[in-house]
N, C-alpha and C. Protein backbone atom coordinates (compact mmCIF):
# COMPACT_ATOMS: atom_id res chain seq x y z
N UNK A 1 -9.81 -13.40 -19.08
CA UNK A 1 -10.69 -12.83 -18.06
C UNK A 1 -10.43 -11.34 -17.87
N UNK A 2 -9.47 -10.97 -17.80
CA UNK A 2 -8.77 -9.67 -17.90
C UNK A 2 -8.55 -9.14 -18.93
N UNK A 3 -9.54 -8.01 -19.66
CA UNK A 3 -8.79 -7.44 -21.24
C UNK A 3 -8.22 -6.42 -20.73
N UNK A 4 -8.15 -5.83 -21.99
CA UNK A 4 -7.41 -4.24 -22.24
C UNK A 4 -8.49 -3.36 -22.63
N UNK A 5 -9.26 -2.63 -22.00
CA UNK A 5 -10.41 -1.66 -22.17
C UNK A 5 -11.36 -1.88 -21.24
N UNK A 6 -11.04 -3.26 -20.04
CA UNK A 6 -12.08 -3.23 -19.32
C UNK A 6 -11.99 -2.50 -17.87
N UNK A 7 -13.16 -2.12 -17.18
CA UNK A 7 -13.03 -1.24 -15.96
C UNK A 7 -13.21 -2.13 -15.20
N UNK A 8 -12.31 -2.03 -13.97
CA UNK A 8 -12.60 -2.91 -12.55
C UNK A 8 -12.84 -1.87 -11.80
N UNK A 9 -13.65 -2.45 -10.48
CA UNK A 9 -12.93 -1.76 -9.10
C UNK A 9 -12.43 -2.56 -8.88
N UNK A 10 -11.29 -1.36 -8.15
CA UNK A 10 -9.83 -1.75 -7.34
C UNK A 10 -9.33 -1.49 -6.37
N UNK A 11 -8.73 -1.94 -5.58
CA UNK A 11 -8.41 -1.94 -3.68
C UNK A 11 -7.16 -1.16 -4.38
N UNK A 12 -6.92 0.08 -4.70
CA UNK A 12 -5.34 0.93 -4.47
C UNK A 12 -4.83 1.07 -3.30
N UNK A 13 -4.61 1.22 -1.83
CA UNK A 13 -4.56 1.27 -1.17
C UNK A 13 -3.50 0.11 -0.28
N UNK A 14 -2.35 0.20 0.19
CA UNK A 14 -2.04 1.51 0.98
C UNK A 14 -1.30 2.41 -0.45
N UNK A 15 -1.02 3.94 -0.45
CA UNK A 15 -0.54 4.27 -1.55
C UNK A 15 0.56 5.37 -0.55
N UNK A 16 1.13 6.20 -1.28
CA UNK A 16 2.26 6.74 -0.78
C UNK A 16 1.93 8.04 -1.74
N UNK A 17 2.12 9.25 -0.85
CA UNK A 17 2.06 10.52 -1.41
C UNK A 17 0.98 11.04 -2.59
N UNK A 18 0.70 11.46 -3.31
CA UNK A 18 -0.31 11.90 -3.73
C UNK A 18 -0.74 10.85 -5.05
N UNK A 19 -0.63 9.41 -4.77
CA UNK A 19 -0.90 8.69 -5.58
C UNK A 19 -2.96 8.16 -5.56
N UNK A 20 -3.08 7.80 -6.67
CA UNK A 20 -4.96 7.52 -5.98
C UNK A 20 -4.96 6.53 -5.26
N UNK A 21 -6.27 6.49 -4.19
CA UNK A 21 -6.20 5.94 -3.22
C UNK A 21 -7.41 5.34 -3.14
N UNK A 22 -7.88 4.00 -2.21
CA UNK A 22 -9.02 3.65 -1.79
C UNK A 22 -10.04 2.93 -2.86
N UNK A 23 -10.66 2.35 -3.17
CA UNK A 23 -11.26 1.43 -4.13
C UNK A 23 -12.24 2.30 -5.27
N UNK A 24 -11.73 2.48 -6.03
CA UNK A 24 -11.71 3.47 -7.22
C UNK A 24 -12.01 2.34 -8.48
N UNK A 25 -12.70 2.90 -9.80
CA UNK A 25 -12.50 2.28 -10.94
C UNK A 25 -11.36 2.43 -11.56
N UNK A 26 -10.72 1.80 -12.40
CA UNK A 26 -9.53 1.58 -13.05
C UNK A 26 -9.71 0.84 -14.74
N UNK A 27 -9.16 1.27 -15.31
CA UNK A 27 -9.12 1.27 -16.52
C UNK A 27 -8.21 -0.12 -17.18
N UNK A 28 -7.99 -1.06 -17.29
CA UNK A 28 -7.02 -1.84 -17.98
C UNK A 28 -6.58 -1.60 -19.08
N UNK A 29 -5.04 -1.48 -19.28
CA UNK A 29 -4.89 -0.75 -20.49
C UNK A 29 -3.67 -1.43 -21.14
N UNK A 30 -2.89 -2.49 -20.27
CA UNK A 30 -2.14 -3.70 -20.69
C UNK A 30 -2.71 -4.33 -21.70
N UNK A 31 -1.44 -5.20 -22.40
CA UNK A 31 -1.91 -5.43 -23.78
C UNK A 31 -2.61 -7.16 -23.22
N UNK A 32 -3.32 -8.27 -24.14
CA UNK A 32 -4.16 -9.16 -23.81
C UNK A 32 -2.86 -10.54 -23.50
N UNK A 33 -1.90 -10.25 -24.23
CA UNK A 33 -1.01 -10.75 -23.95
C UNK A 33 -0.47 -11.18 -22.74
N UNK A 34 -0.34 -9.86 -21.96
CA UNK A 34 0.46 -9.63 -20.90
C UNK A 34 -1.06 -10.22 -19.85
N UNK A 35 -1.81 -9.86 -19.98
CA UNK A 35 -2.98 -9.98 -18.89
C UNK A 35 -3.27 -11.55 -18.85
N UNK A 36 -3.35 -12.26 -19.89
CA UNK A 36 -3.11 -13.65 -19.85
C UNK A 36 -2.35 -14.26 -18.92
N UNK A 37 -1.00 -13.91 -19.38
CA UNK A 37 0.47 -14.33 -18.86
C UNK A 37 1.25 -14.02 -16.82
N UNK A 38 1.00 -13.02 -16.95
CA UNK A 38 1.19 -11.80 -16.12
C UNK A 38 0.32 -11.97 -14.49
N UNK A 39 0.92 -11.98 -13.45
CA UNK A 39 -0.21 -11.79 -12.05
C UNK A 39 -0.50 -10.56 -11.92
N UNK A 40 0.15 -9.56 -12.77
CA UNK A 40 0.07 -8.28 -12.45
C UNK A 40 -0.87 -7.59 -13.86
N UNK A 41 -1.28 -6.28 -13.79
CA UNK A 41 -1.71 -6.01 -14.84
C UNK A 41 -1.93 -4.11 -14.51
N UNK A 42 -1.80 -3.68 -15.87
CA UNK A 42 -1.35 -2.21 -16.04
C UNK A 42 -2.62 -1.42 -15.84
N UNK A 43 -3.02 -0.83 -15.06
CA UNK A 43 -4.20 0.35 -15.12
C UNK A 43 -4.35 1.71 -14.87
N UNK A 44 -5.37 2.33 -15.54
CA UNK A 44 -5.14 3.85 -15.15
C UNK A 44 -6.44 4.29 -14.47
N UNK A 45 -6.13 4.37 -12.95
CA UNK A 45 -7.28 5.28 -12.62
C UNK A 45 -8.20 5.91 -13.09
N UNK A 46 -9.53 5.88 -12.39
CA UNK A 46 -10.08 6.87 -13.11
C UNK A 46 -11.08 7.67 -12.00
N UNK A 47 -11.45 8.64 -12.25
CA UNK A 47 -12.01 9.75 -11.43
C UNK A 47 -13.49 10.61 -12.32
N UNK A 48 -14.23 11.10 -11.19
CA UNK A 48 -15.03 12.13 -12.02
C UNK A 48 -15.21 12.82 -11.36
N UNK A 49 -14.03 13.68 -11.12
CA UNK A 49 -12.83 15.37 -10.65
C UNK A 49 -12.73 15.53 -11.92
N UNK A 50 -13.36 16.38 -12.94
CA UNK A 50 -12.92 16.22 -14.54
C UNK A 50 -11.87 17.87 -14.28
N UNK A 51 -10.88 17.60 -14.69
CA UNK A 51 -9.79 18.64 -14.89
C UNK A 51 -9.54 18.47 -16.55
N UNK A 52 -8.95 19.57 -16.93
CA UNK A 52 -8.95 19.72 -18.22
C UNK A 52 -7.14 19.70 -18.24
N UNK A 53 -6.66 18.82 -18.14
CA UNK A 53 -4.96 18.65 -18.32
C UNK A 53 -5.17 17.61 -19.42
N UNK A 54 -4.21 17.53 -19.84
CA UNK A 54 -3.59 16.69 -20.77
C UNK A 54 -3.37 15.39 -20.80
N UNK A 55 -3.15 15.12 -19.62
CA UNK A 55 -3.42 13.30 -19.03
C UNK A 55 -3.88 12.74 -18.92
N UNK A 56 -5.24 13.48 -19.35
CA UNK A 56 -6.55 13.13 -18.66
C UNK A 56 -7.20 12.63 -19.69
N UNK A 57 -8.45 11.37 -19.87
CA UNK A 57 -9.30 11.38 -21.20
C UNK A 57 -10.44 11.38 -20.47
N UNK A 58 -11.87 11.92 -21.08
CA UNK A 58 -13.00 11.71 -20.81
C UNK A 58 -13.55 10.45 -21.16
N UNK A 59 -14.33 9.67 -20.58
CA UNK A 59 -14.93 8.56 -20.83
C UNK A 59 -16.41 8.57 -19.93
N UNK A 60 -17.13 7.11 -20.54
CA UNK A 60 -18.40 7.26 -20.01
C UNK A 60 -18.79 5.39 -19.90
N UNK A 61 -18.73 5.72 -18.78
CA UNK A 61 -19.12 4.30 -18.03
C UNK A 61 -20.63 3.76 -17.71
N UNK A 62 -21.29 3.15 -17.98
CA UNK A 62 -22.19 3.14 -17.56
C UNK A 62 -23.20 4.51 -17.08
N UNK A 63 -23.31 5.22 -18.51
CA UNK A 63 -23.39 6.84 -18.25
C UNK A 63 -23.31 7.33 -16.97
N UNK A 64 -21.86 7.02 -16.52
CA UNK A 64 -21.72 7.80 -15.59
C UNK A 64 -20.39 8.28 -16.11
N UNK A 65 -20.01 10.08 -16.34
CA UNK A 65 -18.61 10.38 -17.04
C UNK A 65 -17.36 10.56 -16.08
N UNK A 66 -16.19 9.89 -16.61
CA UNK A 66 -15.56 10.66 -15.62
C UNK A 66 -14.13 10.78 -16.70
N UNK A 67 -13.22 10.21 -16.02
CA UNK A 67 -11.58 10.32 -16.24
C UNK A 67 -10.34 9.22 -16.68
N UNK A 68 -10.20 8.84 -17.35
CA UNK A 68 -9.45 8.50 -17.06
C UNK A 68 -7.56 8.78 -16.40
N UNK A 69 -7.08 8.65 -15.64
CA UNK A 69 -5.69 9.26 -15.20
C UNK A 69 -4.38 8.92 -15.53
N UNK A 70 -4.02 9.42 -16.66
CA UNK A 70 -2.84 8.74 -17.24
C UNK A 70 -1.75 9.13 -16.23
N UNK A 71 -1.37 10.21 -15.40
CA UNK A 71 -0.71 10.53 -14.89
C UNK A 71 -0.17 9.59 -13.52
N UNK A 72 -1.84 8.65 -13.11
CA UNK A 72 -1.26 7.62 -12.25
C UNK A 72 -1.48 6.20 -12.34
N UNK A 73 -1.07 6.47 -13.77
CA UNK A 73 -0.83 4.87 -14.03
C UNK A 73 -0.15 3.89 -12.94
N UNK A 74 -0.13 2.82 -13.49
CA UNK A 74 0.83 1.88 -12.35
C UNK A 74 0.05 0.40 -12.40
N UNK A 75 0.76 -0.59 -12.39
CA UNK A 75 0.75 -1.86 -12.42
C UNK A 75 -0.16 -2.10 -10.94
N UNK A 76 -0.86 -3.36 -11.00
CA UNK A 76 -1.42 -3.77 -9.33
C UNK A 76 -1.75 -5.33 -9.96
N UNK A 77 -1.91 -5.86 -8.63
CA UNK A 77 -1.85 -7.20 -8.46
C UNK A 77 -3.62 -7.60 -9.21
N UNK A 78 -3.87 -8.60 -9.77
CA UNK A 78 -4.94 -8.92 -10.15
C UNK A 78 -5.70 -9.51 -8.61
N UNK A 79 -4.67 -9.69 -7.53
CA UNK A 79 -5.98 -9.83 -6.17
C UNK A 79 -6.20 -8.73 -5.73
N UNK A 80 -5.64 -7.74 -6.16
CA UNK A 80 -6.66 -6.26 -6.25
C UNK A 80 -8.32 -5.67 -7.01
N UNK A 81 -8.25 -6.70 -8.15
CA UNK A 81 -9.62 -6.66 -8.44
C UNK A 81 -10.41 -6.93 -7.88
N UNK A 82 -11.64 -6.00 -8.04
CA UNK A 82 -12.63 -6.70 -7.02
C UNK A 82 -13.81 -7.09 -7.90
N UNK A 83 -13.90 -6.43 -8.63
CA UNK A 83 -15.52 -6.56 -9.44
C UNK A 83 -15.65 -5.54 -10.95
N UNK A 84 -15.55 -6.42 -12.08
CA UNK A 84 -15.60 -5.74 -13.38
C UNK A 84 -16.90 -4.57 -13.31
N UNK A 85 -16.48 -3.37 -13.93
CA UNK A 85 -17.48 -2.75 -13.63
C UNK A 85 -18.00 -2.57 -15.08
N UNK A 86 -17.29 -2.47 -16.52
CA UNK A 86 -17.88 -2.58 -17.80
C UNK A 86 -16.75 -3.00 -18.27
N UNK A 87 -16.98 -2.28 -19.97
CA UNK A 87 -16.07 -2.42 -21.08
C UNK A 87 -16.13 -1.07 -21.69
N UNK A 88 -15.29 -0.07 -21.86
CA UNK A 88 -15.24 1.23 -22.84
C UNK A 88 -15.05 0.57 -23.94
N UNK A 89 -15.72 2.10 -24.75
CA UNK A 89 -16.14 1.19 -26.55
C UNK A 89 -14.57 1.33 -26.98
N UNK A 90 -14.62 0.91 -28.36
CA UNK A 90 -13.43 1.12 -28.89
C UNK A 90 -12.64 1.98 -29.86
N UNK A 91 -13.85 2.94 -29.55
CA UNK A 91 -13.51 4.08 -29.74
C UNK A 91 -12.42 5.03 -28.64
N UNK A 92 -13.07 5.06 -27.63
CA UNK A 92 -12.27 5.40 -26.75
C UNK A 92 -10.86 4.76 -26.13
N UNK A 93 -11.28 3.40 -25.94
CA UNK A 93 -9.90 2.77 -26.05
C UNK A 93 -8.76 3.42 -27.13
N UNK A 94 -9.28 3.62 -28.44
CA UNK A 94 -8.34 4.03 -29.62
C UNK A 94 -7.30 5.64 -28.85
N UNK A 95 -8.43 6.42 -28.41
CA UNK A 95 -8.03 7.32 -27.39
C UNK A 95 -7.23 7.33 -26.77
N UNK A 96 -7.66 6.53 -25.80
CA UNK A 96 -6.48 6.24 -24.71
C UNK A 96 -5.06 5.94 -25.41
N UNK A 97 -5.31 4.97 -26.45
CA UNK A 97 -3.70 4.46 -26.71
C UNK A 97 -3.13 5.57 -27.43
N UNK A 98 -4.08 6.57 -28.13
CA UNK A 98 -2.95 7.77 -28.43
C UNK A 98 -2.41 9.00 -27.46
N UNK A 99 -3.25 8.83 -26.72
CA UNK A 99 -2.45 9.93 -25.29
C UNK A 99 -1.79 8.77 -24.72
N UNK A 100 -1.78 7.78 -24.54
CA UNK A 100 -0.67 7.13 -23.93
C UNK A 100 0.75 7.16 -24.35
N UNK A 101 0.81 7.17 -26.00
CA UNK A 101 1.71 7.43 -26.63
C UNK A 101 2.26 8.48 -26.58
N UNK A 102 1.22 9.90 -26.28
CA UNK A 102 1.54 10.96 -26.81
C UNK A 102 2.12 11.12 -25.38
N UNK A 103 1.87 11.02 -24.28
CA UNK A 103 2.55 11.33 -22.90
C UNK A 103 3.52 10.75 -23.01
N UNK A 104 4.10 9.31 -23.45
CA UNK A 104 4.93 8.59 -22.69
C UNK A 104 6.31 9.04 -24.17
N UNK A 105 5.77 9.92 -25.03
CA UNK A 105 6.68 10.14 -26.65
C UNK A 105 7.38 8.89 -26.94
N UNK A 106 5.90 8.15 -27.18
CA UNK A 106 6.50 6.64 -28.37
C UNK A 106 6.32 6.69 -29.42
């Protein structure tokens, strides 16, 4: 039910210091494995504040563009989902997993 490339909205909230906040799309980026297994599951914010940093990937949702936020990644409870919002192609997914790499130097 949960992949790895799909967008939810998500209840982030309560958050602490300049983390994202408030029911935002989110990126799933845990492997299919873990999302199976797991109550929890790995996502990266996403925004369309497009800043040009390094953490950041462009994507396009339901042509609407925005961000994804590698910088605030972080695990959340799957009763945080609220409602699948698509699937990014897999092209971009391919993306993501190389700035993920390339931030985290795996």
């Amino acid at each position: 039910m949960y992949q790895r490339g799909d967008v939810w909205k998500v209840k982030l909230y309560p958050t602490r210091g300049a983390e994202q906040d408030g029911i935002r799309p989110c990126l799933i980026v845990s492997p299919n494995s873990l999302n199976s297994n797991l109550e929890n599951v790995i996502v990266l914010p996403m925004t369309k504040s497009l800043k040009p940093w390094p953490t950041r990937v462009e994507l396009t949702l339901n042509q609407v563009a925005g961000q994804a936020c590698i910088e605030h990644i972080r695990s959340v409870s799957k009763t945080r989902l609220i409602e699948k919002l698509g699937t990014i192609s897999l092209d971009e997914l391919a993306t993501i997993s190389k700035r993920l790499q390339a931030t985290f130097a795996l």
